[in-house]
N, C-alpha and C. Protein backbone atom coordinates (compact mmCIF):
# COMPACT_ATOMS: atom_id res chain seq x y z
N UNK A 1 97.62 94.28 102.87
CA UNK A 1 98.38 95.19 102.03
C UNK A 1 99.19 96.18 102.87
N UNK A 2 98.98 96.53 104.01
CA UNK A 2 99.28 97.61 104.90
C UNK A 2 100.44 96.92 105.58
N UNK A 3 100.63 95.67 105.56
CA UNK A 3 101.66 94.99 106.15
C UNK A 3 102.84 94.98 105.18
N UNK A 4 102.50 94.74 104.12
CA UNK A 4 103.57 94.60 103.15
C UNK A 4 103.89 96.10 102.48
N UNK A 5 102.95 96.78 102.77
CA UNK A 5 103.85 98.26 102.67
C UNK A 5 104.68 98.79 103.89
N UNK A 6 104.09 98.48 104.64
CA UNK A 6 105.12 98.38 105.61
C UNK A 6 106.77 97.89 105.68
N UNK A 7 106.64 96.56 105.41
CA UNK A 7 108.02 96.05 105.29
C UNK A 7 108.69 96.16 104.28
N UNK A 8 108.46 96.55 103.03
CA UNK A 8 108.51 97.18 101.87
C UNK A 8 109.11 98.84 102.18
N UNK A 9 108.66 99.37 103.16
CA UNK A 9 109.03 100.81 103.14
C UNK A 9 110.70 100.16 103.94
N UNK A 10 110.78 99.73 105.04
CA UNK A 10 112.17 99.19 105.33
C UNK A 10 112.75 99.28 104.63
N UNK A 11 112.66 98.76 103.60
CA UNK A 11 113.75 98.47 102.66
C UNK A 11 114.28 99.62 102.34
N UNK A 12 114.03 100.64 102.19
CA UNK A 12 114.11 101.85 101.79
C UNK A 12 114.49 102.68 103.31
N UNK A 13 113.80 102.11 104.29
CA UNK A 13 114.06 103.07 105.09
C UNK A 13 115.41 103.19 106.18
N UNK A 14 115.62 101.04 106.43
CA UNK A 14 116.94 101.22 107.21
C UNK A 14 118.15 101.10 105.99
N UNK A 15 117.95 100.66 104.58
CA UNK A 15 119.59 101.72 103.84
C UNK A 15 119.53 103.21 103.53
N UNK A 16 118.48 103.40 103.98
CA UNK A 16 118.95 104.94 103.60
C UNK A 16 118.82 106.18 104.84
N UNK A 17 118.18 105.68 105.46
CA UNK A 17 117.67 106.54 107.27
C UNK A 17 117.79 105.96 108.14
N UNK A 18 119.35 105.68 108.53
CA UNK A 18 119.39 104.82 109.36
C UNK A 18 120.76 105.35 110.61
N UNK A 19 120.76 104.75 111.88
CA UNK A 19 121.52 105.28 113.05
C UNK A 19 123.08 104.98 112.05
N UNK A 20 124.23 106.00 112.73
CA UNK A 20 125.11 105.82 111.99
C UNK A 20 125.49 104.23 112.81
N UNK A 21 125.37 103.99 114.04
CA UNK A 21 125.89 102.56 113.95
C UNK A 21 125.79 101.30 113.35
N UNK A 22 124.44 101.43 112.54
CA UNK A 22 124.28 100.25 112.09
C UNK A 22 125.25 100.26 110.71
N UNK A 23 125.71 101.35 109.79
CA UNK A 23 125.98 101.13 108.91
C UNK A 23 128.43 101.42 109.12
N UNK A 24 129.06 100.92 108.05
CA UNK A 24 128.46 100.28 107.09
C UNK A 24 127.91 98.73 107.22
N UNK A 25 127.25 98.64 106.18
CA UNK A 25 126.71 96.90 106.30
C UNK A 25 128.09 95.84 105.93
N UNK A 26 127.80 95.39 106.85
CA UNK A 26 128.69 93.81 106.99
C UNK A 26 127.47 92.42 106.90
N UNK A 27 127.76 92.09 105.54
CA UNK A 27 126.72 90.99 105.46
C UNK A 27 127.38 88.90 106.17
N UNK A 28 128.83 89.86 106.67
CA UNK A 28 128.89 88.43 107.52
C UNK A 28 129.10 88.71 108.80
N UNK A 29 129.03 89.66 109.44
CA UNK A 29 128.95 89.49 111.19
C UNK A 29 127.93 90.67 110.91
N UNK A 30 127.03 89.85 112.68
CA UNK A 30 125.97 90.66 112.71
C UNK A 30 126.34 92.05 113.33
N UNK A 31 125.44 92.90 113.80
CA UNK A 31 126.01 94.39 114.28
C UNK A 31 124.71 94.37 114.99
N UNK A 32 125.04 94.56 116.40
CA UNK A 32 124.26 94.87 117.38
C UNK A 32 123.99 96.84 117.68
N UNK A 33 123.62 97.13 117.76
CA UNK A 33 122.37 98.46 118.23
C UNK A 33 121.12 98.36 119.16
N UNK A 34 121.35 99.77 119.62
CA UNK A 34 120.27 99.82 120.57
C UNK A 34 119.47 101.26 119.64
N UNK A 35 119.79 101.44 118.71
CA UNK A 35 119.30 102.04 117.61
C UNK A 35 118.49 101.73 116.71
N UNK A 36 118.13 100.74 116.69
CA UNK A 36 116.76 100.29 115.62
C UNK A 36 115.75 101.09 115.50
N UNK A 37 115.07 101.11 117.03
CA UNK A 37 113.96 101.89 117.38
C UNK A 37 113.67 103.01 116.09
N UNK A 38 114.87 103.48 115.94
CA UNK A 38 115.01 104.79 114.80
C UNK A 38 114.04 104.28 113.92
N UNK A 39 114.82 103.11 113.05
CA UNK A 39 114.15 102.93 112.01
C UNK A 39 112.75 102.63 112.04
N UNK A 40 112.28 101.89 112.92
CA UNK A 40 111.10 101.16 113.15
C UNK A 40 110.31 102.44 113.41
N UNK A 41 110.35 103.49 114.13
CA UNK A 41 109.92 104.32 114.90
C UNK A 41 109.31 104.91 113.23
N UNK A 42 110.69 105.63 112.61
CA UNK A 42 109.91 106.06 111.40
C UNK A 42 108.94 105.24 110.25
N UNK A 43 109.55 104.29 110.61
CA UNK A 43 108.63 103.45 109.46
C UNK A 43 106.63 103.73 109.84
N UNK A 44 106.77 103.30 111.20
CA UNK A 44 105.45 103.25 111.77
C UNK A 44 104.95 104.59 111.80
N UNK A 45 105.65 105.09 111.48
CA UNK A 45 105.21 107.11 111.68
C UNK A 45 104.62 107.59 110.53
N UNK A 46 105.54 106.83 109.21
CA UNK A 46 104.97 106.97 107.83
C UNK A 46 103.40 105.91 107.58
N UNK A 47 103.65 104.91 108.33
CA UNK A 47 102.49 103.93 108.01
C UNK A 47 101.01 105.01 108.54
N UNK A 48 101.46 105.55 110.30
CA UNK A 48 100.04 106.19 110.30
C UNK A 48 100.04 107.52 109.59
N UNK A 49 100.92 107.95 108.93
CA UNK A 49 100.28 109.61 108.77
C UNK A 49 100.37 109.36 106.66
N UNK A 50 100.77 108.60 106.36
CA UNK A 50 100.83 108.55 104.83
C UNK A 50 100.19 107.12 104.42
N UNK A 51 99.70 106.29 105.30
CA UNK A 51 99.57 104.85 104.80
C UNK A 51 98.55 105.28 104.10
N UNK A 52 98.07 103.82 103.35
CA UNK A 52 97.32 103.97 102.43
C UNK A 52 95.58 104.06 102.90
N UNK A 53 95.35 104.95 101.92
CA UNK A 53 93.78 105.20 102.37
C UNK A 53 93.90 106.83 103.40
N UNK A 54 95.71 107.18 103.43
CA UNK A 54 95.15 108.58 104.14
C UNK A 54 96.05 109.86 103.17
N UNK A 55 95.10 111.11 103.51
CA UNK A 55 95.75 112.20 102.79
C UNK A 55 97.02 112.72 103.45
């Protein structure tokens, strides 16, 4: 379950909190960044301090 809230929070987290390079989205050429980290970084930040099972 902790996995799929996880990738589930993505969804939410790189369209809406995301490096300005990645956006806007171009769904036919890819877009390279050395900016991800961002997103990933927060995602995993929310997983340990809000995941499920914590106050």
């Amino acid at each position: 379950m902790e996995f799929i809230a996880h990738e589930f929070f993505h969804l939410y987290n790189i369209k809406t909190i995301r490096p300005i390079a990645l956006g806007p989205f171009d769904y036919d050429r890819e877009n390279y960044t050395n900016m991800l980290w961002v997103s990933e970084g927060f995602t995993v930040y929310y997983d340990y301090h809000k995941g499920p099972g914590r106050k």
